[in-house]
N, C-alpha and C. Protein backbone atom coordinates (compact mmCIF):
# COMPACT_ATOMS: atom_id res chain seq x y z
N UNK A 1 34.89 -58.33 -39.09
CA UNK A 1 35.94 -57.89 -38.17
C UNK A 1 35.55 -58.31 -36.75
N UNK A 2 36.38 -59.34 -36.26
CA UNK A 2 36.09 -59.55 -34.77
C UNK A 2 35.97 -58.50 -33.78
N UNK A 3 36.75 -57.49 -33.80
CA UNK A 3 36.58 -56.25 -33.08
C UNK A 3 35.57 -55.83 -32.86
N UNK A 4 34.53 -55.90 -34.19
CA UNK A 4 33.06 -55.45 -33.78
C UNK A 4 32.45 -56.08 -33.68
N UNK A 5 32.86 -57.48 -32.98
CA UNK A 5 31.63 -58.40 -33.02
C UNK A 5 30.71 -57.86 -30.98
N UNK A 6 31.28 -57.36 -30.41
CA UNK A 6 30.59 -56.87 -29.03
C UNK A 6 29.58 -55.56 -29.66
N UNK A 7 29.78 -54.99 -30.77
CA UNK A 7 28.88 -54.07 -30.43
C UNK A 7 27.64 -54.93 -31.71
N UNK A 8 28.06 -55.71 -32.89
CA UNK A 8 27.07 -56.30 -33.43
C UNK A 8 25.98 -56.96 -32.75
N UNK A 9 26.63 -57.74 -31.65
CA UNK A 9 26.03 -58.42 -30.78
C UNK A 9 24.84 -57.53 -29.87
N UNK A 10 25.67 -56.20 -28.98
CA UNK A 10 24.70 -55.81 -28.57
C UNK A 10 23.42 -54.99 -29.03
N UNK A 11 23.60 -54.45 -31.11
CA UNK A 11 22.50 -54.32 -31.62
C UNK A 11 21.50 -55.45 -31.43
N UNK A 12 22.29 -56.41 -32.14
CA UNK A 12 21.07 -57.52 -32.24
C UNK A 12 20.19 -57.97 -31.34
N UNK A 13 21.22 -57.87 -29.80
CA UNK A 13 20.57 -58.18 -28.40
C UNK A 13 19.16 -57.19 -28.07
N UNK A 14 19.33 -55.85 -28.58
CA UNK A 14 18.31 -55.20 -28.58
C UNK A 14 17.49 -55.30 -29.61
N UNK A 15 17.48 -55.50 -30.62
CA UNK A 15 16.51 -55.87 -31.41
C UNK A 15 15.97 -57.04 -31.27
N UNK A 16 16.60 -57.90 -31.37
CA UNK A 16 15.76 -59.47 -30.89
C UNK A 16 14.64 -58.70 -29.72
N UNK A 17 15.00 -58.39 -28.14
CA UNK A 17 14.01 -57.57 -27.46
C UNK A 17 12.64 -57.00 -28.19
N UNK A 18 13.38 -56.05 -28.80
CA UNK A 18 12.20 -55.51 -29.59
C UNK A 18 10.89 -56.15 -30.40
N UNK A 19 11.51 -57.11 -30.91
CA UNK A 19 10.95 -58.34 -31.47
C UNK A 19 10.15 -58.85 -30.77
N UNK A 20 10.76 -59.42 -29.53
CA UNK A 20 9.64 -60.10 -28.90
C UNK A 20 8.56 -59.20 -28.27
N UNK A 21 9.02 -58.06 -28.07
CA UNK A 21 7.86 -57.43 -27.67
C UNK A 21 6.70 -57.13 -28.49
N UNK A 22 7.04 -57.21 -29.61
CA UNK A 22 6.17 -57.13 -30.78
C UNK A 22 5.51 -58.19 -30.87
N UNK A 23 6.02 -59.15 -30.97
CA UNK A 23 5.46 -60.36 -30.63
C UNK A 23 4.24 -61.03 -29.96
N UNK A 24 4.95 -60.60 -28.53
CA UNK A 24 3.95 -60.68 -27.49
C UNK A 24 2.80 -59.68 -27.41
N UNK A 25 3.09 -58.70 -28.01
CA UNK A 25 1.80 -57.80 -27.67
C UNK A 25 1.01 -58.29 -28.88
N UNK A 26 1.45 -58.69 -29.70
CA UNK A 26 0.61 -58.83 -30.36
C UNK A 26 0.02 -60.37 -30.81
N UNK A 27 0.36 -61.22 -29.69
CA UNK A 27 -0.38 -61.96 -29.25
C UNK A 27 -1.01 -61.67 -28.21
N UNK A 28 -1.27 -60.86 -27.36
CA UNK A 28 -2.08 -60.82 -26.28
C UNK A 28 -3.49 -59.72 -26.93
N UNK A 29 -2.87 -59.18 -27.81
CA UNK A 29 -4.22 -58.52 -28.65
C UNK A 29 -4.97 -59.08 -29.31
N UNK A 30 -4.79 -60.14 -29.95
CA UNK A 30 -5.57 -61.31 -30.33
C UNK A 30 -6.31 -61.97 -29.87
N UNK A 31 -5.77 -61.98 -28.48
CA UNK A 31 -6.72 -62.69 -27.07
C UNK A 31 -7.87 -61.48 -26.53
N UNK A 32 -7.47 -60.51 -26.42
CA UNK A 32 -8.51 -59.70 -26.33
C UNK A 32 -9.64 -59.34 -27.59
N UNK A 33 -10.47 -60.28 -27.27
CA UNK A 33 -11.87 -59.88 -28.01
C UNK A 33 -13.31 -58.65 -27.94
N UNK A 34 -13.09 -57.62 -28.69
CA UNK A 34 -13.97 -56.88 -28.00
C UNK A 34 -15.52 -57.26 -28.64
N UNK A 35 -16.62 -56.68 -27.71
CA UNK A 35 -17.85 -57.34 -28.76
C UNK A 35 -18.12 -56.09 -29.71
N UNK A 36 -18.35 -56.42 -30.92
CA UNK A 36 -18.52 -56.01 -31.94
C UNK A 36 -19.97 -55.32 -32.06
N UNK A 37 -20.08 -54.12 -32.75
CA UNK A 37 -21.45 -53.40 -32.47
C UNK A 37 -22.35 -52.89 -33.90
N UNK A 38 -21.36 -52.90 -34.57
CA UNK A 38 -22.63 -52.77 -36.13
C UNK A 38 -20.89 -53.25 -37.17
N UNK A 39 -21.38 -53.44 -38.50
CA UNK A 39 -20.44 -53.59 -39.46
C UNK A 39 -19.45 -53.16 -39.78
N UNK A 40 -19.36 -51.65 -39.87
CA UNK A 40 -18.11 -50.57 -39.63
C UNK A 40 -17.08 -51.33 -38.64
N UNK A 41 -17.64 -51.28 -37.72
CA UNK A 41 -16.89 -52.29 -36.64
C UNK A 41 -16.32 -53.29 -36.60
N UNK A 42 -17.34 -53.89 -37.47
CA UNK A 42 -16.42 -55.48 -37.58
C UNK A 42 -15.31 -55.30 -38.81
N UNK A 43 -15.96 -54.06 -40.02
CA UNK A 43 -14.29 -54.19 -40.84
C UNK A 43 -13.18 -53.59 -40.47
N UNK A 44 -13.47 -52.75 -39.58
CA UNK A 44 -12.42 -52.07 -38.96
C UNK A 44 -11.56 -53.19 -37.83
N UNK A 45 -12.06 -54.36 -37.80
CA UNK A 45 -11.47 -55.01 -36.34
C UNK A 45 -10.54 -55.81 -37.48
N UNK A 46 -11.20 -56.18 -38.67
CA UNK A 46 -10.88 -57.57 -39.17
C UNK A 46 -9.84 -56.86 -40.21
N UNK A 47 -9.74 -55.04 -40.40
CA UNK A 47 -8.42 -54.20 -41.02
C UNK A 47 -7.23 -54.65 -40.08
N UNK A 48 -8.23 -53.91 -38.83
CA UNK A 48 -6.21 -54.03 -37.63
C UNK A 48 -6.17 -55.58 -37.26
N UNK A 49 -6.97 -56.38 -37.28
CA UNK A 49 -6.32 -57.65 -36.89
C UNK A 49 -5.55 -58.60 -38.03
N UNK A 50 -5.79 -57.46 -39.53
CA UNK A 50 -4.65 -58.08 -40.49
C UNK A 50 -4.23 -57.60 -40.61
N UNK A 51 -3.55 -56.54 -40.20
CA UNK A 51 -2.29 -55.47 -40.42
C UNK A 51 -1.54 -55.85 -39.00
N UNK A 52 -2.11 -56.27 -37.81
CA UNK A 52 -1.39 -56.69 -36.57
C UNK A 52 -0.81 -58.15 -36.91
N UNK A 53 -1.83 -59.11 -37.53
CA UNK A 53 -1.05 -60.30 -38.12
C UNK A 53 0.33 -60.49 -38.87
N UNK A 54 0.25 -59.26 -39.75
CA UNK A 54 1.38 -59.22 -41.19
C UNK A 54 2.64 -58.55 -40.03
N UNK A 55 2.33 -57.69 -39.18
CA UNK A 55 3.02 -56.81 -38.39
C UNK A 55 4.21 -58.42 -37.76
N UNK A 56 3.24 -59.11 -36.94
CA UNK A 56 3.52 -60.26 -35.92
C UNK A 56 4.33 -60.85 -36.83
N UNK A 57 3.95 -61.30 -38.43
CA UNK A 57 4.52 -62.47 -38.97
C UNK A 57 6.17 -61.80 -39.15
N UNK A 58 6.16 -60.51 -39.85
CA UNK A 58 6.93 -59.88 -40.11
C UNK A 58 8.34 -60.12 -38.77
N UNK A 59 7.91 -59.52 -37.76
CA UNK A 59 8.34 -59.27 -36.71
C UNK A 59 9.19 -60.76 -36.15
N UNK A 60 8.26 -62.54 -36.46
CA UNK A 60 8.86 -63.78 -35.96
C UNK A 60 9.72 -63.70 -37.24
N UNK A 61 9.84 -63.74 -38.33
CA UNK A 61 10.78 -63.65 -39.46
C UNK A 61 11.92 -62.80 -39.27
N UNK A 62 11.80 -61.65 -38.83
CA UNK A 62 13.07 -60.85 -38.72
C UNK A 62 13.48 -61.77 -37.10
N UNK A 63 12.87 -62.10 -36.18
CA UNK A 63 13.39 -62.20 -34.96
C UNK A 63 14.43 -63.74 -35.26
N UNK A 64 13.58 -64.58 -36.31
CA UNK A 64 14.77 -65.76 -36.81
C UNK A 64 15.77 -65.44 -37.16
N UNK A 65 15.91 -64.22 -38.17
CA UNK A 65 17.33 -64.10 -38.66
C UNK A 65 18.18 -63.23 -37.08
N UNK A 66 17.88 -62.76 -36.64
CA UNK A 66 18.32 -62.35 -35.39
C UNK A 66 18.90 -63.19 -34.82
N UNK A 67 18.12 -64.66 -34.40
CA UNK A 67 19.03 -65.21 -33.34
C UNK A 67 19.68 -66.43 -34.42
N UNK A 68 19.36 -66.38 -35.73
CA UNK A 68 20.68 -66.85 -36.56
C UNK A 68 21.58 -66.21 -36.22
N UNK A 69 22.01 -64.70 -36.68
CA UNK A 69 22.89 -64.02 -36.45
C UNK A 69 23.68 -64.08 -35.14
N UNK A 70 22.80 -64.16 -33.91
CA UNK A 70 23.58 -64.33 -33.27
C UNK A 70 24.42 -65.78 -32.64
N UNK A 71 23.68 -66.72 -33.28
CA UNK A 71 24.42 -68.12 -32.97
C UNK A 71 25.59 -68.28 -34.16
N UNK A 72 25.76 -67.51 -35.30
CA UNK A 72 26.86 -67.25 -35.95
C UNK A 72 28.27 -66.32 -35.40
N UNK A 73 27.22 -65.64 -34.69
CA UNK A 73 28.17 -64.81 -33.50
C UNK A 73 29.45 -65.78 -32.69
N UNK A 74 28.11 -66.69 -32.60
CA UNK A 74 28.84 -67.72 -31.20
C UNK A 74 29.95 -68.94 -31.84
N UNK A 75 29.57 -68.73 -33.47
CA UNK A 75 30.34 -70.20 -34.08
C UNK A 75 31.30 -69.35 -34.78
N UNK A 76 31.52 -67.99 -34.60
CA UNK A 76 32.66 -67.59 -35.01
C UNK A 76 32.77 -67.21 -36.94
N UNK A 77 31.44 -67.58 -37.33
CA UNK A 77 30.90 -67.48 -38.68
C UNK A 77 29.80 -66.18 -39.04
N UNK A 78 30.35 -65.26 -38.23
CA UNK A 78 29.47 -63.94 -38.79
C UNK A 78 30.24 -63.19 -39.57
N UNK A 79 29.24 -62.74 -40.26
CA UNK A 79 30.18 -61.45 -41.10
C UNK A 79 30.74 -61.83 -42.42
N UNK A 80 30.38 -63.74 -42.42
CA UNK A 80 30.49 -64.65 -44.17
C UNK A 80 29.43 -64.89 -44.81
N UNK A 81 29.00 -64.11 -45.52
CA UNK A 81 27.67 -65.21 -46.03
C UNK A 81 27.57 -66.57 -46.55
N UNK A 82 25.94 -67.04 -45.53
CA UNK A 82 25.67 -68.47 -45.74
C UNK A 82 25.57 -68.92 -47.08
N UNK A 83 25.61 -68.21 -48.21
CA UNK A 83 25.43 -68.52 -49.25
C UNK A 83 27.14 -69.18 -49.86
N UNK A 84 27.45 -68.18 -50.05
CA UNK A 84 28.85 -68.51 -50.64
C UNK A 84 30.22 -68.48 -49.64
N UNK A 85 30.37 -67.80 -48.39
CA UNK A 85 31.16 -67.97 -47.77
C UNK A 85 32.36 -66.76 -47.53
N UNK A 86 31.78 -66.13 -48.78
CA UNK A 86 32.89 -64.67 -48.87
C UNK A 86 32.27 -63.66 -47.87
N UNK A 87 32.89 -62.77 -47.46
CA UNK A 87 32.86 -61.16 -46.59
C UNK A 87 31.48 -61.03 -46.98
N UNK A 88 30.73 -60.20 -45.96
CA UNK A 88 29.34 -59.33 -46.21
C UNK A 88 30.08 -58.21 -46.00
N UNK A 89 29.86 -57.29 -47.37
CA UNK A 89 30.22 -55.95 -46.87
C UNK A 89 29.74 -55.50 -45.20
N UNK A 90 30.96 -54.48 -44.70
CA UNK A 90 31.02 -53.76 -43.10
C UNK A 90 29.46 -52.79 -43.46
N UNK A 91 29.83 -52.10 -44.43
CA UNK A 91 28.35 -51.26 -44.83
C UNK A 91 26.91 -52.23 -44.57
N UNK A 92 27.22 -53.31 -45.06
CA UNK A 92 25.62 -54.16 -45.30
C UNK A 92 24.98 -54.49 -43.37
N UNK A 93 26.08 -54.95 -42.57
CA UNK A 93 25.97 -55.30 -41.35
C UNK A 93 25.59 -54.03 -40.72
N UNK A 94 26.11 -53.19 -41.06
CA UNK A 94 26.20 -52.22 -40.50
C UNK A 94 24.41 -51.54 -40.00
N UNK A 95 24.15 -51.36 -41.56
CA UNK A 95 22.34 -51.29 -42.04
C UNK A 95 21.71 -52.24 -41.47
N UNK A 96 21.83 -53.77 -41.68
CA UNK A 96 21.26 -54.60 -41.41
C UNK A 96 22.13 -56.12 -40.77
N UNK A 97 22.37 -55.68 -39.46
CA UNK A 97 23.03 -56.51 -38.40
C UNK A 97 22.56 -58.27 -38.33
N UNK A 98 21.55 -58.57 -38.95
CA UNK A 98 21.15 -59.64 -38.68
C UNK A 98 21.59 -60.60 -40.41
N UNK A 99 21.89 -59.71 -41.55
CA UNK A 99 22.29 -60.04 -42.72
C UNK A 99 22.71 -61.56 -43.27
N UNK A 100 22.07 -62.13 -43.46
CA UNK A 100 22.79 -63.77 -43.75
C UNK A 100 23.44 -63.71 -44.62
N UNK A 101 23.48 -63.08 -45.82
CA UNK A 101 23.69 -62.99 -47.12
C UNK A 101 24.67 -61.80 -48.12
N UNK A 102 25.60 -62.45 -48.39
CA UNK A 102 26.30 -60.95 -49.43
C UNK A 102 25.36 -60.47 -50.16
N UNK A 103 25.68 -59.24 -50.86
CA UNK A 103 24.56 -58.54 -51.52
C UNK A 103 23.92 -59.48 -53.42
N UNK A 104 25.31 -59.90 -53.54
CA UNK A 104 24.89 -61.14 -54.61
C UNK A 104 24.17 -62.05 -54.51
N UNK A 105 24.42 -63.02 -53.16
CA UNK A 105 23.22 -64.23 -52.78
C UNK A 105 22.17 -63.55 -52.53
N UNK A 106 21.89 -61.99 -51.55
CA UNK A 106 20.87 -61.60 -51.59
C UNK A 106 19.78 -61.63 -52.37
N UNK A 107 20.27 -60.87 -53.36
CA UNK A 107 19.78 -60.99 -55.10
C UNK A 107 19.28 -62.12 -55.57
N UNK A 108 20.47 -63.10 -55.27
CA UNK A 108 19.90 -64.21 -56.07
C UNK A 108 18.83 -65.19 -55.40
N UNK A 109 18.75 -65.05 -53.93
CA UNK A 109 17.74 -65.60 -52.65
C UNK A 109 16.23 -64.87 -53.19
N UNK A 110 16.83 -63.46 -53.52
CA UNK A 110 15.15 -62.97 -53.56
C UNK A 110 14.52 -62.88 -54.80
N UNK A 111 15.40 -63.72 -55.96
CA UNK A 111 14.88 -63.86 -57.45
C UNK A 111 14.17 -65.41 -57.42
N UNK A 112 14.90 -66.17 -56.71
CA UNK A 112 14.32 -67.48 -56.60
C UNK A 112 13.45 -67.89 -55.43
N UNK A 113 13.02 -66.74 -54.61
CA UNK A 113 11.65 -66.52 -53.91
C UNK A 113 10.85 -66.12 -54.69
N UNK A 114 11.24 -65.11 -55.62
CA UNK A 114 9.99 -64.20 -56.87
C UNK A 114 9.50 -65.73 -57.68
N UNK A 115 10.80 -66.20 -58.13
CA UNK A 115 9.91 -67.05 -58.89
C UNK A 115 9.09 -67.97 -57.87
N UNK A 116 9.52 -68.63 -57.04
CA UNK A 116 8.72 -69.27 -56.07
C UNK A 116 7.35 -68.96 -55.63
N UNK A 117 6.77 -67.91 -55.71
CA UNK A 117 6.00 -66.98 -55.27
C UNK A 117 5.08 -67.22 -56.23
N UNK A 118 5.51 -67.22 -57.37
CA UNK A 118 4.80 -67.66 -58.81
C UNK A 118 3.89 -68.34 -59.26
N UNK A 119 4.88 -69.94 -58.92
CA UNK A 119 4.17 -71.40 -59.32
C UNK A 119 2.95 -71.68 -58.36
């Protein structure tokens, strides 16, 4: 529905934000090295610096579909999924504003990642 494309927009505008802030902090925590003082220490650095990694990767992945979403905004192609072209349910956008996908391609995107995941 074009009607809601100003307030889709200004979710996403704030989340993309959010994103990068995630982002950035958590590249600038990476840059900060503290010196390390017995073993405990070092697994505890090398826990949060892979849970801050998965956090970061997480965070550039959602921030792509974000500014997909919103350059679909701009081509007048939101709210179809890239898959097949039909309606994304109002409910699905609603939950998840950045959505490429009807809930069928969804499905079928994340069965042929499972298998992918596999080989």
């Amino acid at each position: 529905d074009i009607s809601l494309a100003p307030l889709f927009r200004q979710r996403l505008a704030q989340r993309q934000a959010e994103l990068r802030a995630i982002v950035r902090a958590s590249s600038q925590a990476s840059e900060d090295v503290d010196e390390v003082v017995d073993f405990k220490d070092v697994a505890t650095e090398q826990e949060l610096a892979t849970l801050d990694e998965a956090k970061s990767d997480h965070a550039v992945h959602e921030l792509e579909q974000v500014l997909s979403a919103l350059h679909r905004l701009d081509d007048q192609s939101y709210g179809r999924c890239v898959g097949c072209g039909q309606a994304v349910d109002l409910r699905r956008l609603t939950a998840v504003p950045s959505a490429p996908f009807c809930t069928s391609c969804q499905a079928a995107f994340e069965h042929e990642q499972a298998l992918a995941m596999r080989r």
